[in-house]
Protein backbone atom coordinates (compact mmCIF):
# COMPACT_ATOMS: atom_id res chain seq x y z
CA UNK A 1 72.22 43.51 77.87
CA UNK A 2 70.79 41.95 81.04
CA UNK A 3 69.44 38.00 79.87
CA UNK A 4 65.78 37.51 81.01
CA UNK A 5 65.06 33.98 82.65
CA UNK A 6 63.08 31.90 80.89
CA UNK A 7 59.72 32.33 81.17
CA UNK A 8 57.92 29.13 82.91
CA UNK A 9 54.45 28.08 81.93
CA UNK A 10 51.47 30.04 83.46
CA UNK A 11 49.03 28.91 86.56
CA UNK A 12 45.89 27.08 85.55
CA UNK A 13 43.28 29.03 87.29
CA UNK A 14 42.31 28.28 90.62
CA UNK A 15 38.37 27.75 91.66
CA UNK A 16 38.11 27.26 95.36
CA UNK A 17 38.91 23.48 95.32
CA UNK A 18 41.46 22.24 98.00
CA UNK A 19 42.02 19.18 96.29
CA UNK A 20 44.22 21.56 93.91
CA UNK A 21 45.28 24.17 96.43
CA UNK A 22 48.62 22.69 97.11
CA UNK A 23 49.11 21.91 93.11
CA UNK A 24 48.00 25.43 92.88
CA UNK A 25 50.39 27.09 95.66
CA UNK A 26 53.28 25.04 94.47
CA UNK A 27 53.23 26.18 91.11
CA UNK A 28 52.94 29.88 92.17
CA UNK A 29 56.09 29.73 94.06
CA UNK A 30 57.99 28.12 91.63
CA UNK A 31 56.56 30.59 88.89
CA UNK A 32 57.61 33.54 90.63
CA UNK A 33 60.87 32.52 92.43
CA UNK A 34 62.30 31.27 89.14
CA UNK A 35 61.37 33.81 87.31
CA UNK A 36 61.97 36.85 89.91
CA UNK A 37 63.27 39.19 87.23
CA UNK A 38 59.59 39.07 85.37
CA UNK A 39 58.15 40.06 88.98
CA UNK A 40 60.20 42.46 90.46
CA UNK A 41 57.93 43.79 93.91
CA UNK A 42 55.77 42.01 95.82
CA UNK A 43 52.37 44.13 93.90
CA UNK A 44 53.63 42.46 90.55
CA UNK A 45 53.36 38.97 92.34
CA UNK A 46 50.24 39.88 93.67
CA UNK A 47 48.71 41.25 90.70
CA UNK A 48 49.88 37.61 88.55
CA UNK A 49 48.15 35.58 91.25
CA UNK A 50 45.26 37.55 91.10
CA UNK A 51 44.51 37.12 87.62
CA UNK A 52 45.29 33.18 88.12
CA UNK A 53 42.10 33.21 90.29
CA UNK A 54 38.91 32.31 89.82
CA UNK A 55 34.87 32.50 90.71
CA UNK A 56 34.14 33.25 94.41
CA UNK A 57 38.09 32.65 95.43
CA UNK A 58 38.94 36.16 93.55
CA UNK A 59 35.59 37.83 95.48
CA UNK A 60 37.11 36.09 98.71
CA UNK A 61 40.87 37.16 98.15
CA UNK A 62 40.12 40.31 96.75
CA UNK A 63 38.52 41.71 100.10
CA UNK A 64 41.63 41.39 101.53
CA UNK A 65 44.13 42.31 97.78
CA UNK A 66 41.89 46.05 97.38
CA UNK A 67 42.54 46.85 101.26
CA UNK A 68 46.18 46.08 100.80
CA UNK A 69 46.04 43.92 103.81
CA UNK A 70 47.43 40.97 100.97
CA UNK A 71 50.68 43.04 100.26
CA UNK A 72 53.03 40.10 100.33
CA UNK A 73 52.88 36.74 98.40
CA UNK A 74 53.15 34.88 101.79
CA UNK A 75 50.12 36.53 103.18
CA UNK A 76 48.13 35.75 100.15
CA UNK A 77 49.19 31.75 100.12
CA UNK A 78 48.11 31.81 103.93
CA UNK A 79 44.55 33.33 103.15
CA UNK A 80 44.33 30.63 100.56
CA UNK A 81 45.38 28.15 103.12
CA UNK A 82 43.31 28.83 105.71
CA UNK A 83 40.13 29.42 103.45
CA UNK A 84 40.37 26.32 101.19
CA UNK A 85 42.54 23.91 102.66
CA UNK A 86 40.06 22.03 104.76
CA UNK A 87 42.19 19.85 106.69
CA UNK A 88 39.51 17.79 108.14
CA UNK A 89 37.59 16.80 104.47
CA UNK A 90 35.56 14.23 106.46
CA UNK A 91 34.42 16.49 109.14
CA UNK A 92 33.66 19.69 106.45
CA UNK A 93 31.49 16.32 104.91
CA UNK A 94 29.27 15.55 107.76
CA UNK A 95 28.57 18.81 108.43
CA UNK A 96 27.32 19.43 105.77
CA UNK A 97 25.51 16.13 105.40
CA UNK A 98 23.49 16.94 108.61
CA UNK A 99 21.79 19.74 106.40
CA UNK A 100 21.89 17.85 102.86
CA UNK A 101 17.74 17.53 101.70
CA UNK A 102 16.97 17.09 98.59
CA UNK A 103 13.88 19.28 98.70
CA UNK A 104 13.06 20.48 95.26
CA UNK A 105 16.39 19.36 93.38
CA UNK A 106 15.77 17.28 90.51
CA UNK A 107 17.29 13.82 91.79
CA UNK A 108 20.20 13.58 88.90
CA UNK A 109 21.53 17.11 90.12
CA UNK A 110 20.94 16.15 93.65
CA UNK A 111 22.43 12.56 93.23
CA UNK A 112 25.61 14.51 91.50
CA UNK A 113 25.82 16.36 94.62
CA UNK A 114 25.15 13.45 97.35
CA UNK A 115 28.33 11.72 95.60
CA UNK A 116 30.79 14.32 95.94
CA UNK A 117 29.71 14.83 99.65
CA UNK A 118 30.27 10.99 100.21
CA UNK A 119 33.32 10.74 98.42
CA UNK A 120 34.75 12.80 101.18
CA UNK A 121 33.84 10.08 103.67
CA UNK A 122 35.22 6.71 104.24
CA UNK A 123 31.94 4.86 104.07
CA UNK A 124 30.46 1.40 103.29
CA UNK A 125 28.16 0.74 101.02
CA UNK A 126 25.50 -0.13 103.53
CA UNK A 127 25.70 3.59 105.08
CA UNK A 128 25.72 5.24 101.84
CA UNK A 129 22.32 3.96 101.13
CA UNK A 130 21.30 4.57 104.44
CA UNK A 131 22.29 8.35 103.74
CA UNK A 132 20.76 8.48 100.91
CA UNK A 133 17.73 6.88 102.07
CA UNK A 134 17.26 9.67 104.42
CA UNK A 135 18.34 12.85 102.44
CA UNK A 136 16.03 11.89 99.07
CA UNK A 137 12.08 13.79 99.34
CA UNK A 138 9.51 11.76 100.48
CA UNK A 139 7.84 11.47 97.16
CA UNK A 140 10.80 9.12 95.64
CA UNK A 141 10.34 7.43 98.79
CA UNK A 142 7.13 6.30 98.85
CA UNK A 143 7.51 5.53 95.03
CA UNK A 144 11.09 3.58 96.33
CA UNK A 145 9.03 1.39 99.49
CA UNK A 146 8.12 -0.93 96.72
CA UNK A 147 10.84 -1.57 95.00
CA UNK A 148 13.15 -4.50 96.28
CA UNK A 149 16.63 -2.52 98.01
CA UNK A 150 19.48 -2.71 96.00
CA UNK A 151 23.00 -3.59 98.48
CA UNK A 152 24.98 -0.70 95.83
CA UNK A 153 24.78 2.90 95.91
CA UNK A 154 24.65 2.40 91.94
CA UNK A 155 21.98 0.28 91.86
CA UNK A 156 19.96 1.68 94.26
CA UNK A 157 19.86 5.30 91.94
CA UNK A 158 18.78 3.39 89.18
CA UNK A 159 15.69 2.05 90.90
CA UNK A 160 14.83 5.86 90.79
């Protein structure tokens, strides 16, 4: 009787966010190399990472998985790679800053959003509220022109 290995804890899913990819990637190789015997051809590896996938990364990656073109595990990881590990966060962050209005966006939802964007950038406080300044609609500004300026990003949303 041939001893199976024992079986290592599953993948939590993946959702398009590089900050996990190479938590993500890391975990997937160590699933399936130590337990090779559970995934015997490359289609059973590729079938377990597929499930482990989530939202618009399994529309993205299964383009690619239902045209065979992902037929090996090492293809897959460099799809992954080169579609969600942004290597330049700060640059992916501007860009999209020079586009980021908040237009009809209630401010809480928009305010969620302006945070994660400037998170990715190695700003002052001074420039933050700057940035902000000039993405929120022009009715919180003019109800804002009153109001004293706060020197925090914090305190400046609460004015709001």
């Amino acid at each position: 009787m041939i001893m199976k290995s024992e079986k290592l804890s599953d993948l939590l899913m993946f959702e398009n966010n590089q900050k996990k990819l190479c938590s993500f990637v890391m975990k997937l190789c160590l699933k399936l190399q130590e337990n090779t015997d559970r995934y015997f051809t490359e289609w059973n590896k590729m079938n377990y990472t597929m499930f482990w996938l989530e939202k618009d990364t399994v529309s993205t990656v299964n383009l690619f998985y239902c045209n065979d073109s992902l037929s090996m595990i090492v293809s897959f990881i460099v799809l992954l790679e080169q579609t969600y590990d942004d290597a330049s966060c700060e640059y992916t962050a501007m860009i999209k800053f020079e586009i980021f209005w908040q237009r009809n966006h209630e401010f809480t939802s928009f305010f969620l959003e302006f945070l994660d964007l400037v998170n990715e950038l190695n700003w002052n406080e001074s420039a933050k509220i700057a940035a902000l300044w000039c993405a929120i609609s022009d009715e919180i500004c003019a109800q804002l022109v009153t109001q004293k300026m706060s020197k925090t990003l914090s305190k400046f949303a609460i004015l709001y």
